[in-house]
Protein backbone atom coordinates (compact mmCIF):
# COMPACT_ATOMS: atom_id res chain seq x y z
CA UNK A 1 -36.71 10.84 -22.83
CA UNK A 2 -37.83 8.72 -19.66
CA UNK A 3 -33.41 8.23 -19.46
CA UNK A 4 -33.28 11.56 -19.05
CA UNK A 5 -35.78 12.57 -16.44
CA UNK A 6 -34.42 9.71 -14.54
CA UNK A 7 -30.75 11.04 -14.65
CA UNK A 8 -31.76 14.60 -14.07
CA UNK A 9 -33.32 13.37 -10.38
CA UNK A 10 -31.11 10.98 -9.76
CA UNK A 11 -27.52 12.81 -8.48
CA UNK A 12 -24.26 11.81 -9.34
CA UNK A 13 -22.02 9.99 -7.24
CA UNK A 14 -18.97 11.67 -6.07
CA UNK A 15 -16.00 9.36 -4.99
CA UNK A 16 -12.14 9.34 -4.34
CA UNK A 17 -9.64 7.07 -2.78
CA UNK A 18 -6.36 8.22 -1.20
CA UNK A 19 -2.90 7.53 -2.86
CA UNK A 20 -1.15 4.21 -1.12
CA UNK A 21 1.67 6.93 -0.69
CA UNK A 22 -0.57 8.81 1.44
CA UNK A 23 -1.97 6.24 3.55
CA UNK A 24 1.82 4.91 4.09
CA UNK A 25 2.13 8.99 4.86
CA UNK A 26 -0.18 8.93 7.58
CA UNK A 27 0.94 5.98 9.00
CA UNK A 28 4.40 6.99 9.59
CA UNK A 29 3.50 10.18 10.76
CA UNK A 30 1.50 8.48 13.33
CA UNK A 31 3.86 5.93 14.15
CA UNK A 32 6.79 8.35 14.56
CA UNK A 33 4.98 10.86 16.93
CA UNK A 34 4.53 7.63 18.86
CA UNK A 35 7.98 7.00 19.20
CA UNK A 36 8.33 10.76 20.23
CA UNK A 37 6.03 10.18 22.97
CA UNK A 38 7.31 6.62 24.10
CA UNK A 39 10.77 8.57 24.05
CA UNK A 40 9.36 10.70 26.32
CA UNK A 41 7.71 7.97 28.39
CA UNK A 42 11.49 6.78 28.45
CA UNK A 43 12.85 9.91 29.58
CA UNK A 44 9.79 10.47 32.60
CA UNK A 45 10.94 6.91 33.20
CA UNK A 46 14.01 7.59 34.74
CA UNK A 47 12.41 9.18 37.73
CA UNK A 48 10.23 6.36 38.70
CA UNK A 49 13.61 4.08 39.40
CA UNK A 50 15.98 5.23 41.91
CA UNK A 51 19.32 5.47 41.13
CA UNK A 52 22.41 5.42 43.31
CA UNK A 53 23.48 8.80 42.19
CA UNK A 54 20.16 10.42 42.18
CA UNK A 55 17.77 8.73 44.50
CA UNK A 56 13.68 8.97 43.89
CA UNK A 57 11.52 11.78 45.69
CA UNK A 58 8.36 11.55 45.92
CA UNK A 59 7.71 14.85 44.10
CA UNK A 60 9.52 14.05 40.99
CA UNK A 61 7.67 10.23 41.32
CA UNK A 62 4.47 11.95 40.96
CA UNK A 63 4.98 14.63 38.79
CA UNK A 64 7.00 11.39 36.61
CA UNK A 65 3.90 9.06 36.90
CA UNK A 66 1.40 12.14 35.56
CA UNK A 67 3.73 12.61 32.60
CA UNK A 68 3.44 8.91 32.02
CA UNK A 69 -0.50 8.96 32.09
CA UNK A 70 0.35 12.40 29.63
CA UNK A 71 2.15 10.55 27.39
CA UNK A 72 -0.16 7.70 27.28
CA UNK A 73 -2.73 10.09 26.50
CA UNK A 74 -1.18 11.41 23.82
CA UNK A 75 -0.63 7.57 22.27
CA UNK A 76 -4.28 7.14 22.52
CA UNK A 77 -5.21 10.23 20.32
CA UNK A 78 -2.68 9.82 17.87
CA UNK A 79 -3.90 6.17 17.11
CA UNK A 80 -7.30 7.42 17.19
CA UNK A 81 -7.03 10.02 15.13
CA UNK A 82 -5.22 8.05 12.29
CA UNK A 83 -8.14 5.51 12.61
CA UNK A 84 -10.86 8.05 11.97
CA UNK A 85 -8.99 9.17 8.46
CA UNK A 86 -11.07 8.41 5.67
CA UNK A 87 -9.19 6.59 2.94
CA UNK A 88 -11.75 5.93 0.25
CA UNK A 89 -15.23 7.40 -0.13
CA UNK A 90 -18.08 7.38 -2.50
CA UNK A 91 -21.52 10.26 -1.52
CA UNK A 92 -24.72 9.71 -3.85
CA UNK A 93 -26.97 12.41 -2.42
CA UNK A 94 -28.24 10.00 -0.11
CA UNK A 95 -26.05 8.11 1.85
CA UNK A 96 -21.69 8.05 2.29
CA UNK A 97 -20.09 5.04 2.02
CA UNK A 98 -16.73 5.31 3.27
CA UNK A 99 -13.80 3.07 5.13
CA UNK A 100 -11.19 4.26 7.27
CA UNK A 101 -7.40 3.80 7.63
CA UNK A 102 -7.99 1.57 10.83
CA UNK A 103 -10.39 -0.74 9.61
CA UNK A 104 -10.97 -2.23 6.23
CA UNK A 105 -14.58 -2.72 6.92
CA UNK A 106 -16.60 -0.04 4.98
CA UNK A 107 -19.14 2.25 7.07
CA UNK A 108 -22.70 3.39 4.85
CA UNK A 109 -24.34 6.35 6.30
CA UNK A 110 -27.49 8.01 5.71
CA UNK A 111 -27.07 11.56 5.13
CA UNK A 112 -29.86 12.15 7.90
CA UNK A 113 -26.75 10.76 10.18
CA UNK A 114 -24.76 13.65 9.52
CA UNK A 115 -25.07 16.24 11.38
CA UNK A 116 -22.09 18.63 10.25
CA UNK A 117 -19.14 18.91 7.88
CA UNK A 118 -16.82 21.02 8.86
CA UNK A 119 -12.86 22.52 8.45
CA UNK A 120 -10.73 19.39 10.37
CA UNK A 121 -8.77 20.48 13.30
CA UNK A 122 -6.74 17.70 13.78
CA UNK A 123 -3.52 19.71 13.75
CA UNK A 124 -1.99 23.33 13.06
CA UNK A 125 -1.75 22.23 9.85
CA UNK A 126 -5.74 20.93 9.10
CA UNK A 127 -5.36 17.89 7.05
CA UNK A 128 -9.04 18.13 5.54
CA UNK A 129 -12.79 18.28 6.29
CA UNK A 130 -14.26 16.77 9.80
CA UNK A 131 -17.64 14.96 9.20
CA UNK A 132 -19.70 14.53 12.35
CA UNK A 133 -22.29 11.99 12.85
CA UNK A 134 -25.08 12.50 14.74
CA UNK A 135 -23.55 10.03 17.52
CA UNK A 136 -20.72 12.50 17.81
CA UNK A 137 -18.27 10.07 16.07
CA UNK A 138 -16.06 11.87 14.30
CA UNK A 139 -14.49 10.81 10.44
CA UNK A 140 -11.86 13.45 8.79
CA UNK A 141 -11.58 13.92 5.03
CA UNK A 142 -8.11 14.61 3.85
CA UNK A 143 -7.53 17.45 1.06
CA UNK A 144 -5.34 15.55 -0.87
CA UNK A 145 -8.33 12.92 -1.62
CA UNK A 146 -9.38 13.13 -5.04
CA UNK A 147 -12.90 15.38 -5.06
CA UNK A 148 -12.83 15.22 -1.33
CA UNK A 149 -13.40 18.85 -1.68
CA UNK A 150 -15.95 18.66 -4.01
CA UNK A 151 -17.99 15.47 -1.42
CA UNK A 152 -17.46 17.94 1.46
CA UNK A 153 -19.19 21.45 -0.66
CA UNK A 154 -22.40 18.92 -1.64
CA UNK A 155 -22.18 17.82 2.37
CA UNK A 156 -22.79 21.16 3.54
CA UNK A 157 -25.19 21.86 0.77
CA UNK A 158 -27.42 18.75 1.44
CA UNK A 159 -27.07 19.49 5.08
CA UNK A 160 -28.64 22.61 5.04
């Protein structure tokens, strides 16, 4: 009887890891629109060298050397981003334990740390659920995660 008072206070854990074919997913993604932007860089590039045919104003030099700190911008997110993707979780009730595609160290955070859960807007096409810490670090919770929708409902539930 005492097994089952104990079990009815203590909540279940939810928990889900992402497919390796997802993580390699992500990580292409990100490393091709990397590529897109170095290509860019490239192209922007071309203005910063004078050229016998087409010699360097100072105009295009500038408007070239903002593109550049564009582009690097643009680097910087995308790497960011894919390091903030949550590849395996586990949520008790009381606390998330969760690592992330950049780091194989795993984070543990009280739920009193969260602050919202929310629809991701990491794209046009959302890839899952943004949790927010109360730091204002940011992890995102991708869909295809098994019960990832289920860990972000009981989120939003504990949260409020």
């Amino acid at each position: 009887m005492s097994g089952i008072a104990h079990s009815a206070v203590q909540p279940s854990e939810t928990s889900g890891e992402m497919s390796h074919g997802r993580q390699v997913y992500h990580a292409c993604m990100t490393a091709f629109m990397c590529l897109m932007f170095l290509a860019l860089a490239l192209l922007a590039g071309r203005f910063l060298v004078p050229i016998h045919d087409f010699p360097a104003s100072s105009v295009l030099v500038a408007a070239a050397i903002l593109f550049e700190i564009f582009v690097a911008g643009g680097i910087y997110l995308q790497i960011r981003n894919y390091c903030r993707i949550i590849r395996q979780f586990s949520y008790d009730g009381r606390s998330l334990k969760y690592g992330t595609l950049g780091s194989s160290q795993e984070q543990l955070r009280d739920v009193k740390q969260i602050i919202d859960v929310r629809q991701g807007r990491m794209g046009a096409p959302s890839i899952g659920f943004s949790v927010v810490f109360s730091n204002n670090k940011k992890v995102y919770l991708d869909y295809s995660m098994p019960h990832a929708r289920e860990a972000a409902e009981r989120l939003r539930l504990d949260l409020a």
